[in-house]
PDB file of N, CA and C in Angstrom:
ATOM      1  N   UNK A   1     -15.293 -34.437   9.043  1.00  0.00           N
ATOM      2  CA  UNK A   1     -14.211 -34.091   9.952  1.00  0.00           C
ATOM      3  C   UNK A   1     -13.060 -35.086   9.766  1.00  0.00           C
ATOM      4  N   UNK A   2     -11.876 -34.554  10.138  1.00  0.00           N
ATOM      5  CA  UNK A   2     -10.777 -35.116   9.578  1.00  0.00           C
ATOM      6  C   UNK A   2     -10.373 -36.304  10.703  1.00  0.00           C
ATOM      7  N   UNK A   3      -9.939 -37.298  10.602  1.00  0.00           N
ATOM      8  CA  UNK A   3     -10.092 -38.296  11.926  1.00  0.00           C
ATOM      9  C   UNK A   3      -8.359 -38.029  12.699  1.00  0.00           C
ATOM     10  N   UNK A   4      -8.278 -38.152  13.736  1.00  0.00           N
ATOM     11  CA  UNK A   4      -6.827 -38.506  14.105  1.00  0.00           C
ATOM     12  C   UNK A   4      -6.165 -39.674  13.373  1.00  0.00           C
ATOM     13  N   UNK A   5      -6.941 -41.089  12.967  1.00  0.00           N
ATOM     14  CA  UNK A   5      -6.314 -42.143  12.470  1.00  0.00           C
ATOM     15  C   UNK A   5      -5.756 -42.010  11.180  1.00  0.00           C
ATOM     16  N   UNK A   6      -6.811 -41.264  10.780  1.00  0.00           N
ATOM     17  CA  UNK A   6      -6.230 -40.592   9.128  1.00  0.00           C
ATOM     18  C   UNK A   6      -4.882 -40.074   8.921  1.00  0.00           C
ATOM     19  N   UNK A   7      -5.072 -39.075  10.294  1.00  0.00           N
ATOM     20  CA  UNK A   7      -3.527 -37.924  10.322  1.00  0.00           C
ATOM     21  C   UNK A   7      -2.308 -38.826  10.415  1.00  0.00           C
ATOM     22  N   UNK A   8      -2.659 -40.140  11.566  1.00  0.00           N
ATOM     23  CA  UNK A   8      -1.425 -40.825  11.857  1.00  0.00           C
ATOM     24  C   UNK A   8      -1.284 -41.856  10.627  1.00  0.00           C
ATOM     25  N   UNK A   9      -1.836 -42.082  10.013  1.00  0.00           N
ATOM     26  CA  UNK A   9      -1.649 -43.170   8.817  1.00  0.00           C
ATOM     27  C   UNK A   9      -1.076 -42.399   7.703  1.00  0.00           C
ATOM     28  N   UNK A  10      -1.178 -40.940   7.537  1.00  0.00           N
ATOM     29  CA  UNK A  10      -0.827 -40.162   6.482  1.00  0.00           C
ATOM     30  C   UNK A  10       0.994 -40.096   6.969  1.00  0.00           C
ATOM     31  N   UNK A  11       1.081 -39.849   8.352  1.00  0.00           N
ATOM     32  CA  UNK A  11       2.257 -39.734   8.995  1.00  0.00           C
ATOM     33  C   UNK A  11       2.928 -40.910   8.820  1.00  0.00           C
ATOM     34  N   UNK A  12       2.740 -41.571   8.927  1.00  0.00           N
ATOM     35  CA  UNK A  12       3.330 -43.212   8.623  1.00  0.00           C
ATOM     36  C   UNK A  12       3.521 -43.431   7.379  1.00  0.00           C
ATOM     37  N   UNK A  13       3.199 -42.725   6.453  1.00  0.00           N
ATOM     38  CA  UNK A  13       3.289 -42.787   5.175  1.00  0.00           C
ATOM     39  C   UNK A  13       4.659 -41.884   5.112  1.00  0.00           C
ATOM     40  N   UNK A  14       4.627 -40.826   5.500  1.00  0.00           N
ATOM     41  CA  UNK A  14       5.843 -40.021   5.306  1.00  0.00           C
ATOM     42  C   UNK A  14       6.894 -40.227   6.033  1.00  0.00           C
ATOM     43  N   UNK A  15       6.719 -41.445   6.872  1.00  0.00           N
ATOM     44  CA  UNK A  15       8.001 -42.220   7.928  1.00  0.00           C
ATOM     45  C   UNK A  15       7.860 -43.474   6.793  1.00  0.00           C
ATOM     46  N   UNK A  16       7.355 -44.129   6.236  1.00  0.00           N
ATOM     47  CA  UNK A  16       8.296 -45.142   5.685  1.00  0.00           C
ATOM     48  C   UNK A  16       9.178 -44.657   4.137  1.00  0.00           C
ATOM     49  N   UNK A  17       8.855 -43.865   3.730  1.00  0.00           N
ATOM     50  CA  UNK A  17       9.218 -43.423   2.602  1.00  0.00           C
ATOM     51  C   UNK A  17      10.619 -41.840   2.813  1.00  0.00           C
ATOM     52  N   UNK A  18      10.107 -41.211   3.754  1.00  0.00           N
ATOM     53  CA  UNK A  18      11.366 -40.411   3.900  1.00  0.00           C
ATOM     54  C   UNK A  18      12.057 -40.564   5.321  1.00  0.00           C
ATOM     55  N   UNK A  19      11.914 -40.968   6.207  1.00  0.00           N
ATOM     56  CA  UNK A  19      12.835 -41.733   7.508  1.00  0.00           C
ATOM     57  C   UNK A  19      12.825 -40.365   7.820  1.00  0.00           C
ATOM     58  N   UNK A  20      11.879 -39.012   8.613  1.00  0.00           N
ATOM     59  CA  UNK A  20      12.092 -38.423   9.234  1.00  0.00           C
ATOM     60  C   UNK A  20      12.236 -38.633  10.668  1.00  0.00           C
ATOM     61  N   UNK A  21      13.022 -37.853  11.783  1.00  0.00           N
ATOM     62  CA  UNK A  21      13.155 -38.539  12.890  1.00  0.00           C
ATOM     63  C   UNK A  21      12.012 -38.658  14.015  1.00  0.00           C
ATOM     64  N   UNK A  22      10.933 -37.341  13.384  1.00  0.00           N
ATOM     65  CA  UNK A  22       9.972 -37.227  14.310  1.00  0.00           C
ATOM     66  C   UNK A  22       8.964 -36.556  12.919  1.00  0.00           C
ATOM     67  N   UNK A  23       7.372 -36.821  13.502  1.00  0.00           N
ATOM     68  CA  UNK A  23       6.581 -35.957  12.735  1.00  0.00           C
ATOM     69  C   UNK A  23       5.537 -35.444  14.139  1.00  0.00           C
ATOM     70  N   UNK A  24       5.302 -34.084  13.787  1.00  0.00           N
ATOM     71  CA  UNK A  24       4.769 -33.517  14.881  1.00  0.00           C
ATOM     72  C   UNK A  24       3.843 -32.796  15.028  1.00  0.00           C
ATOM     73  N   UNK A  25       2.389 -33.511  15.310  1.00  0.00           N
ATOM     74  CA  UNK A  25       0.925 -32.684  14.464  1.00  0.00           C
ATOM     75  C   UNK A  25       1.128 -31.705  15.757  1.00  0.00           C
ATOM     76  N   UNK A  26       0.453 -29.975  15.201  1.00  0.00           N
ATOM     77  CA  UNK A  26       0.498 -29.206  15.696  1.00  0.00           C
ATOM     78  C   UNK A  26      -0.627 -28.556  15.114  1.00  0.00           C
ATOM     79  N   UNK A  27      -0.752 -27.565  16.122  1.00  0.00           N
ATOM     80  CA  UNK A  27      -2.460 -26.378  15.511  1.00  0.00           C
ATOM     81  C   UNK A  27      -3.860 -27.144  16.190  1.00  0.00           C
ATOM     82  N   UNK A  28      -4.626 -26.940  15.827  1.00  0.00           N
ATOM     83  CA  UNK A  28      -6.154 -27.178  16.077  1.00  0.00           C
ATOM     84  C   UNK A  28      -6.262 -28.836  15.953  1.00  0.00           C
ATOM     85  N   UNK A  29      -5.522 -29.473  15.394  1.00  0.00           N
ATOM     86  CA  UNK A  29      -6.047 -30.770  15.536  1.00  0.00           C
ATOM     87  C   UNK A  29      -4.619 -31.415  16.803  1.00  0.00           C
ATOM     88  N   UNK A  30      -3.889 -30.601  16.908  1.00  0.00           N
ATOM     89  CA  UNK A  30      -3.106 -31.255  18.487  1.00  0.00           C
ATOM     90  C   UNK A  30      -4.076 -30.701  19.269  1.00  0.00           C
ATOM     91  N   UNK A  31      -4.663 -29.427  19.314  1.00  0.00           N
ATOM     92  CA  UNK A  31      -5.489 -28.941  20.425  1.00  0.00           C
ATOM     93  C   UNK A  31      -6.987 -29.626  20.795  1.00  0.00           C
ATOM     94  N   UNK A  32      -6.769 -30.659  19.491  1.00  0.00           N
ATOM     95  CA  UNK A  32      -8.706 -31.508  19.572  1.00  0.00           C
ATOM     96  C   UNK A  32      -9.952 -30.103  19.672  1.00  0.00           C
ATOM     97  N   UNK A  33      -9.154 -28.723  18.751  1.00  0.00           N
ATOM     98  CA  UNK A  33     -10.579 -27.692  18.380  1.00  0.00           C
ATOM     99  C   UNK A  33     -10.525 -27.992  16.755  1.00  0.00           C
ATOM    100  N   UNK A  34     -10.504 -28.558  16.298  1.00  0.00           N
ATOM    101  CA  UNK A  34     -10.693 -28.721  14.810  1.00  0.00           C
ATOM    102  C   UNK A  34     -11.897 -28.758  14.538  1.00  0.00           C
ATOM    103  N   UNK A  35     -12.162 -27.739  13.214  1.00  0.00           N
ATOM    104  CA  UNK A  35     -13.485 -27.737  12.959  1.00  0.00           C
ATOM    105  C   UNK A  35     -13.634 -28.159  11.290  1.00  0.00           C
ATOM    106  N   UNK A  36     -14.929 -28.413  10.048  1.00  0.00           N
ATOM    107  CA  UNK A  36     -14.692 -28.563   9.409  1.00  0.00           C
ATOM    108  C   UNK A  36     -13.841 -27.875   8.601  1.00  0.00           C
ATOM    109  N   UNK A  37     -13.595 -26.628   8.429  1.00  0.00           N
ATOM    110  CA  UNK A  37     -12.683 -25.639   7.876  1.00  0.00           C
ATOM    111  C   UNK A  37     -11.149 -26.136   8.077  1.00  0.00           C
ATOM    112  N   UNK A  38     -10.417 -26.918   8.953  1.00  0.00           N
ATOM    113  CA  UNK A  38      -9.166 -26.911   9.260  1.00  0.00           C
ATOM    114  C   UNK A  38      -8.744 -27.802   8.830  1.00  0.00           C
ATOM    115  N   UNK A  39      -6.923 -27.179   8.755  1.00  0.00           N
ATOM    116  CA  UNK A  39      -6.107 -27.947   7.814  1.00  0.00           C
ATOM    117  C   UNK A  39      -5.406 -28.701   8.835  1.00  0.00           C
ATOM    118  N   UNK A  40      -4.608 -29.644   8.393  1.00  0.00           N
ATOM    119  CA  UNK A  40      -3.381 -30.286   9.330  1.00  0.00           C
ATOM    120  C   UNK A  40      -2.530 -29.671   9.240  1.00  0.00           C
ATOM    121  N   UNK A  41      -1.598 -29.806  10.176  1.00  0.00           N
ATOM    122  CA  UNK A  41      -0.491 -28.794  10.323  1.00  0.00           C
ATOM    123  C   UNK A  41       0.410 -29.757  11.208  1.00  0.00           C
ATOM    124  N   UNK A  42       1.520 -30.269  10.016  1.00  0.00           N
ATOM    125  CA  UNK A  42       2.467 -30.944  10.819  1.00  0.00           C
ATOM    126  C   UNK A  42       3.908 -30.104  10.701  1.00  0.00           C
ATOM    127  N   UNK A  43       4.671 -30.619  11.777  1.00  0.00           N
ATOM    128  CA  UNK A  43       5.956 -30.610  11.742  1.00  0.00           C
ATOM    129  C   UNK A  43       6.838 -31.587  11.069  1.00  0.00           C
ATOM    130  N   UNK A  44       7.769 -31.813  10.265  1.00  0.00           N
ATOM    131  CA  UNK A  44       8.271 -33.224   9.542  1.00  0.00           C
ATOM    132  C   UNK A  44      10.186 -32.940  10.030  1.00  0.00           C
ATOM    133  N   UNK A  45      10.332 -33.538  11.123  1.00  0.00           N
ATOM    134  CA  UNK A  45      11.844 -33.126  11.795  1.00  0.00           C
ATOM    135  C   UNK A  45      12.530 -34.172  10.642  1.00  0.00           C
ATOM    136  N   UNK A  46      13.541 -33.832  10.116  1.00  0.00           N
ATOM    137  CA  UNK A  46      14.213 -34.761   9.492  1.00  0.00           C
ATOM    138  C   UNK A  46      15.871 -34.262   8.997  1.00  0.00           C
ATOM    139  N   UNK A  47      16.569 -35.165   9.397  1.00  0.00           N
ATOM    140  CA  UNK A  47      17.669 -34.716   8.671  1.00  0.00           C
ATOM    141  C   UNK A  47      18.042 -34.887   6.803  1.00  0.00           C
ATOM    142  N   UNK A  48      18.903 -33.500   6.838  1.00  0.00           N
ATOM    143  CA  UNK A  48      19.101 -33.666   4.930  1.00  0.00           C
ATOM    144  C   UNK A  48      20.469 -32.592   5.287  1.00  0.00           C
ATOM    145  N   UNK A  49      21.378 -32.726   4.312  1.00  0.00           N
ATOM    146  CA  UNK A  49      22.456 -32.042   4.238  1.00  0.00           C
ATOM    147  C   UNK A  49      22.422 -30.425   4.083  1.00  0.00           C
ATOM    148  N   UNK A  50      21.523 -30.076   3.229  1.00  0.00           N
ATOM    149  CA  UNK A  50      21.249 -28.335   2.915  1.00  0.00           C
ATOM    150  C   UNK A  50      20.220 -28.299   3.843  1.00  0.00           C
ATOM    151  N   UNK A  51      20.086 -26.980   3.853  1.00  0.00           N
ATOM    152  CA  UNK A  51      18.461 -26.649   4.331  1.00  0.00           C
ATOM    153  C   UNK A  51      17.571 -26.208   3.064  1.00  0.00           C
ATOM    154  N   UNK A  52      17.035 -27.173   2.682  1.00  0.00           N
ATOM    155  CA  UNK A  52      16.467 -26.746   1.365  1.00  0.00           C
ATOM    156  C   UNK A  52      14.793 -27.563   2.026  1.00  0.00           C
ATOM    157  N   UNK A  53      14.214 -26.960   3.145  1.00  0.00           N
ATOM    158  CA  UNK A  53      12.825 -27.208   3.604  1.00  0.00           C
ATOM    159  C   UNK A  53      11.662 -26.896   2.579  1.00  0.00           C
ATOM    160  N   UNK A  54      12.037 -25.929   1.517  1.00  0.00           N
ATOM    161  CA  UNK A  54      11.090 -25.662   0.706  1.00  0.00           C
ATOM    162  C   UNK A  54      11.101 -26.901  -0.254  1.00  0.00           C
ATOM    163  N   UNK A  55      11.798 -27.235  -0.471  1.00  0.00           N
ATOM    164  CA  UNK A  55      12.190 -28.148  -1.799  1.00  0.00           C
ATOM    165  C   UNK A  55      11.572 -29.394  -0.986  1.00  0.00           C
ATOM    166  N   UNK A  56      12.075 -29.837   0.401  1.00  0.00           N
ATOM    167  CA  UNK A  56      11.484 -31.948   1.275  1.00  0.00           C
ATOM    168  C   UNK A  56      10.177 -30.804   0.902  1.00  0.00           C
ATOM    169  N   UNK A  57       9.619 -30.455   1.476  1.00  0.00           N
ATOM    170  CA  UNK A  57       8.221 -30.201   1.952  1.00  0.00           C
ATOM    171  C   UNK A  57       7.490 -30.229   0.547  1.00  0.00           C
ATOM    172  N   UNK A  58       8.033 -29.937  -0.874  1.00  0.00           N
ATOM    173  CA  UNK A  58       7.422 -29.946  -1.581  1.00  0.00           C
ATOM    174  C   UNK A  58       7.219 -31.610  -2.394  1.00  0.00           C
ATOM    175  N   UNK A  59       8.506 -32.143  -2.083  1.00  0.00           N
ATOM    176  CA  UNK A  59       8.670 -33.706  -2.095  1.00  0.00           C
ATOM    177  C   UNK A  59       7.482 -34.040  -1.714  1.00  0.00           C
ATOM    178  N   UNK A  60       7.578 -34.123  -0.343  1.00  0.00           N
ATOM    179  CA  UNK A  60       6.633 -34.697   0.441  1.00  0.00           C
ATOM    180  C   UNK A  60       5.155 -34.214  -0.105  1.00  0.00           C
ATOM    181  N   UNK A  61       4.642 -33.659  -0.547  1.00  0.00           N
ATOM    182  CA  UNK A  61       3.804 -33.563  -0.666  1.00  0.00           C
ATOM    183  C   UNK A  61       3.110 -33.907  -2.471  1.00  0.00           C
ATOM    184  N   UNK A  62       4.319 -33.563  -3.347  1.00  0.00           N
ATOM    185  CA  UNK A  62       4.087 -34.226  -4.170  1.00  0.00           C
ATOM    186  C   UNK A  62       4.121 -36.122  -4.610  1.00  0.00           C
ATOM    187  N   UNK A  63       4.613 -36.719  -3.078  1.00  0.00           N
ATOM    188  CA  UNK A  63       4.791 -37.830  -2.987  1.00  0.00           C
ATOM    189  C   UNK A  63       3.737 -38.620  -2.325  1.00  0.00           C
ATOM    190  N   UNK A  64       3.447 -38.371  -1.475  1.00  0.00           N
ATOM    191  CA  UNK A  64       2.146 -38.443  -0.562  1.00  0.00           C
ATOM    192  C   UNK A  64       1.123 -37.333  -0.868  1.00  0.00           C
ATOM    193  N   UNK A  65       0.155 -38.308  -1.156  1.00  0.00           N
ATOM    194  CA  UNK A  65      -1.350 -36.844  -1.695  1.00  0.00           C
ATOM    195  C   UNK A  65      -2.560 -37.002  -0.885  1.00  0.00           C
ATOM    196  N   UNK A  66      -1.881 -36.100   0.005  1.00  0.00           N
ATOM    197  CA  UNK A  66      -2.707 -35.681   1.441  1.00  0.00           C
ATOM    198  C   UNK A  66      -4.265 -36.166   1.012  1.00  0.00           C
ATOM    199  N   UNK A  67      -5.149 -36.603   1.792  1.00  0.00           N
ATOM    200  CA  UNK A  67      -6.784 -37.199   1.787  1.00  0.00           C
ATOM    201  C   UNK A  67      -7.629 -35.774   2.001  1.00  0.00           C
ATOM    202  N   UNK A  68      -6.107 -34.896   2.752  1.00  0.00           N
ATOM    203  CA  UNK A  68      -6.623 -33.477   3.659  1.00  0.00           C
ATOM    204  C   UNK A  68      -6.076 -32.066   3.269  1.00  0.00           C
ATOM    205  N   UNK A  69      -6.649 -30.954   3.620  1.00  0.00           N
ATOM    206  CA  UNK A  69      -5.807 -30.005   3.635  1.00  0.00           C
ATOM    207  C   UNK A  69      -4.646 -29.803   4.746  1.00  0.00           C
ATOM    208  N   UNK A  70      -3.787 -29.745   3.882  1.00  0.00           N
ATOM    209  CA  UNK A  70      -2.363 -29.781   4.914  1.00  0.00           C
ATOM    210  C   UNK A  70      -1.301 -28.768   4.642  1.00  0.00           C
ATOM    211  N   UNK A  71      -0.839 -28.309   6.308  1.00  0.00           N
ATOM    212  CA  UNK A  71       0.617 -26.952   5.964  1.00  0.00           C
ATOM    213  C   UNK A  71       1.352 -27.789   6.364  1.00  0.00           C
ATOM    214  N   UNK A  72       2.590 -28.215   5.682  1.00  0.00           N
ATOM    215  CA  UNK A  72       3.472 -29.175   6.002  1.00  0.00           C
ATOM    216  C   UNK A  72       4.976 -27.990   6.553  1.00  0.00           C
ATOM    217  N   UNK A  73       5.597 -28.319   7.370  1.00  0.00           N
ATOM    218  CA  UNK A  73       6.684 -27.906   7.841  1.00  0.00           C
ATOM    219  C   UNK A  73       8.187 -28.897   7.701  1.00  0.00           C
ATOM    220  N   UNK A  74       9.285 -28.247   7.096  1.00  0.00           N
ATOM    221  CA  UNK A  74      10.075 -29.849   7.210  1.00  0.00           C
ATOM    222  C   UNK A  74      11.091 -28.802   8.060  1.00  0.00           C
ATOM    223  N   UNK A  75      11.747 -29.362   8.772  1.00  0.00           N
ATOM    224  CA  UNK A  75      12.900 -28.490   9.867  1.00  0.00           C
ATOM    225  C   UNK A  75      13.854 -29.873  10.254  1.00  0.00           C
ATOM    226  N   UNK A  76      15.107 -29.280  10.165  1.00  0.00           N
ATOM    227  CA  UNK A  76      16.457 -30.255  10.393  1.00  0.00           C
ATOM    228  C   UNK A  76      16.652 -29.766  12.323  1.00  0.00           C
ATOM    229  N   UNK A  77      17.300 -31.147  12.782  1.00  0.00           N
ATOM    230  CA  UNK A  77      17.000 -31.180  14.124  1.00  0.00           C
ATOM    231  C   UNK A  77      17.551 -30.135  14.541  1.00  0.00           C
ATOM    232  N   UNK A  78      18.577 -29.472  13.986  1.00  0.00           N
ATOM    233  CA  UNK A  78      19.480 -27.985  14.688  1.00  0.00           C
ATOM    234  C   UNK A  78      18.230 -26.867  14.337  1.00  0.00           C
ATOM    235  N   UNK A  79      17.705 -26.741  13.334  1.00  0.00           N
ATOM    236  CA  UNK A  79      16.942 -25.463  12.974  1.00  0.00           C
ATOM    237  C   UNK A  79      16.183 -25.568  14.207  1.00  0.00           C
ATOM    238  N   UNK A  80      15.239 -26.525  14.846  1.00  0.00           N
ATOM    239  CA  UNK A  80      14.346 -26.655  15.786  1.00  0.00           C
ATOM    240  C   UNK A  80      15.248 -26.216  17.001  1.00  0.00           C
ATOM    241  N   UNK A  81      16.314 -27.018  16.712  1.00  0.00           N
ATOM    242  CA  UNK A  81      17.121 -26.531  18.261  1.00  0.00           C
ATOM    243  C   UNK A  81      17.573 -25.051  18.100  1.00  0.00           C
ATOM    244  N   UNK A  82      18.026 -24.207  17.145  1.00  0.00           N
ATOM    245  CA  UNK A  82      18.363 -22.894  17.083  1.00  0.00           C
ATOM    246  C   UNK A  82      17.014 -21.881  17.320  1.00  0.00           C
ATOM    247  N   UNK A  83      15.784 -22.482  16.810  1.00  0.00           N
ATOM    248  CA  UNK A  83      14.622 -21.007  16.858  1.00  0.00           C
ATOM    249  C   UNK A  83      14.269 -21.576  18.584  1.00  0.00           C
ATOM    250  N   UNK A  84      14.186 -22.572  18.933  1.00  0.00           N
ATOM    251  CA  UNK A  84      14.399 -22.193  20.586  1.00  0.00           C
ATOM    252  C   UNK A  84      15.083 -22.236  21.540  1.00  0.00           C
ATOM    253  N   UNK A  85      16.598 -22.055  21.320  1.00  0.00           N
ATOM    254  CA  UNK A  85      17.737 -21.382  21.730  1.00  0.00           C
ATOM    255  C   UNK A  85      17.377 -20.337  21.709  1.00  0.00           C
ATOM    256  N   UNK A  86      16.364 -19.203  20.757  1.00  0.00           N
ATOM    257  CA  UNK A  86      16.623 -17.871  20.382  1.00  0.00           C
ATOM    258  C   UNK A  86      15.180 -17.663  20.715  1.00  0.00           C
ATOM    259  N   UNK A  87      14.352 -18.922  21.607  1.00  0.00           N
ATOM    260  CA  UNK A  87      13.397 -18.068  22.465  1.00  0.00           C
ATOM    261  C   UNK A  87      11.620 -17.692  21.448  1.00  0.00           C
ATOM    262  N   UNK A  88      12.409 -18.230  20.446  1.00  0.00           N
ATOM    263  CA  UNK A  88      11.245 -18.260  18.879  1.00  0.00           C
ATOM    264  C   UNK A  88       9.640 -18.859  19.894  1.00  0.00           C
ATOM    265  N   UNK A  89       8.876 -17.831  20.028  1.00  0.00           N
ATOM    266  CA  UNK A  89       7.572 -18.476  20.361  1.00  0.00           C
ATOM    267  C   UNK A  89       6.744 -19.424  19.853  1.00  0.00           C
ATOM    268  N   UNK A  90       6.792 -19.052  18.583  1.00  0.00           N
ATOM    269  CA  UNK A  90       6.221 -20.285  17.632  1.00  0.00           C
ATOM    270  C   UNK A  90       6.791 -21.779  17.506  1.00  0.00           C
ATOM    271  N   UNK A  91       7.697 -21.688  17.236  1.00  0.00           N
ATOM    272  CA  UNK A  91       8.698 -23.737  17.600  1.00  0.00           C
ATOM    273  C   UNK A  91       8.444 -23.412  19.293  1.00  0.00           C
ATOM    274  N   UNK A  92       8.495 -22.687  19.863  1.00  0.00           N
ATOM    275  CA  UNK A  92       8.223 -23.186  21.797  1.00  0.00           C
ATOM    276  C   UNK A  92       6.965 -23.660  22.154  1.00  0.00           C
ATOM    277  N   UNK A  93       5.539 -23.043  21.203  1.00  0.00           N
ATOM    278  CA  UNK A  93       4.496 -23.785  21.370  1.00  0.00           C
ATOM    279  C   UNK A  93       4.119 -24.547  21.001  1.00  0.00           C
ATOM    280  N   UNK A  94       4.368 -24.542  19.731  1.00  0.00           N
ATOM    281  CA  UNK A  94       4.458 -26.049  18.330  1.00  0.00           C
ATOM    282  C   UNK A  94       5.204 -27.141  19.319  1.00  0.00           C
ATOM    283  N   UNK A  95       6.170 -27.158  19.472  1.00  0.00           N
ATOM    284  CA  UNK A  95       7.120 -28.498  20.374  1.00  0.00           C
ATOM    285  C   UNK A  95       6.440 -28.539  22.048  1.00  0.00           C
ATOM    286  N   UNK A  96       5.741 -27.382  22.838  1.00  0.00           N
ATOM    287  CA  UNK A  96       5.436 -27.978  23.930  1.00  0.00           C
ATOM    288  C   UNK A  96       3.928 -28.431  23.899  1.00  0.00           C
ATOM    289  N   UNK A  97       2.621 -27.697  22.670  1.00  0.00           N
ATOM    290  CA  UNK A  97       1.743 -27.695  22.546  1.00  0.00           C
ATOM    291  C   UNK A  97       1.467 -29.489  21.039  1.00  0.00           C
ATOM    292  N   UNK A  98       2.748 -29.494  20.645  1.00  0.00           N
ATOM    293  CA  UNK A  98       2.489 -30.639  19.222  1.00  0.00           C
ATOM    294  C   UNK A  98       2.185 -32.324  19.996  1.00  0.00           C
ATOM    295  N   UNK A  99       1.872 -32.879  19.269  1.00  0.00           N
ATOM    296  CA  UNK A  99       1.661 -34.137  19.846  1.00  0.00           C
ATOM    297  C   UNK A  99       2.232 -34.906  18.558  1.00  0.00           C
ATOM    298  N   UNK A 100       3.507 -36.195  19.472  1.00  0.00           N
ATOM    299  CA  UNK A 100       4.548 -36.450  17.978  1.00  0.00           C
ATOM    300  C   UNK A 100       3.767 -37.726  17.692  1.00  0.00           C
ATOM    301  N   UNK A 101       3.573 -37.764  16.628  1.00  0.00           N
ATOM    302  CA  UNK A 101       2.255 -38.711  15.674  1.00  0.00           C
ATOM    303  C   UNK A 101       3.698 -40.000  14.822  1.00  0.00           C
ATOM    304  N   UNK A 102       4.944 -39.823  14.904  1.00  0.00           N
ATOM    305  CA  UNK A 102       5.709 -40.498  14.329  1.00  0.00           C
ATOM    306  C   UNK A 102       7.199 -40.143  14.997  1.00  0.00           C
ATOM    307  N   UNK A 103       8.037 -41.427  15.462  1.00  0.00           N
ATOM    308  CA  UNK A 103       9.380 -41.185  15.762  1.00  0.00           C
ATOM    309  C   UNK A 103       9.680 -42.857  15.021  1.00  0.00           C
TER     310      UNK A 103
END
């Protein structure tokens, strides 16, 4: 089983190397139901000039080599603020249900 200390040390890894403003574990291991089957599932808030989330997220992951299975998310602080302006269920439970593992 995957430890919380793990998740936050992996997170700390991706705060000293890319200065995101927040990282934000979400899914089954914010909910403490994680079972052996489950992946991490973070949020990585960070500012960058484009929105090119496919491209950090692939950074990040080719930079840091997860211990775990991981769905990485990278979102600029307006994208987060626009999908719940617009009521987006998914960023409303992710941000009231996430627990922020890095600011």
């Amino acid at each position: 089983m995957i430890k919380r200390s793990q998740i936050r040390r992996y997170a700390s890894q991706i705060g000293k190397f890319f200065r995101p403003r927040q990282i934000i574990l979400f899914g089954s291991h914010a909910r403490r139901q994680a079972t052996e089957d489950s992946d991490v599932d973070l949020l990585v808030i960070m500012d960058h000039d484009k929105p090119r989330n496919v491209e950090q997220a692939i950074a990040i992951r080719l930079a840091m080599d997860a211990p775990f299975p991981i769905d990485l998310l990278v979102k600029r602080p307006a994208e987060v603020a626009d999908r719940l302006a617009m009521n987006d269920m998914f960023m409303k439970t992710l941000i009231e249900d996430g627990k922020v593992i890095y600011e």
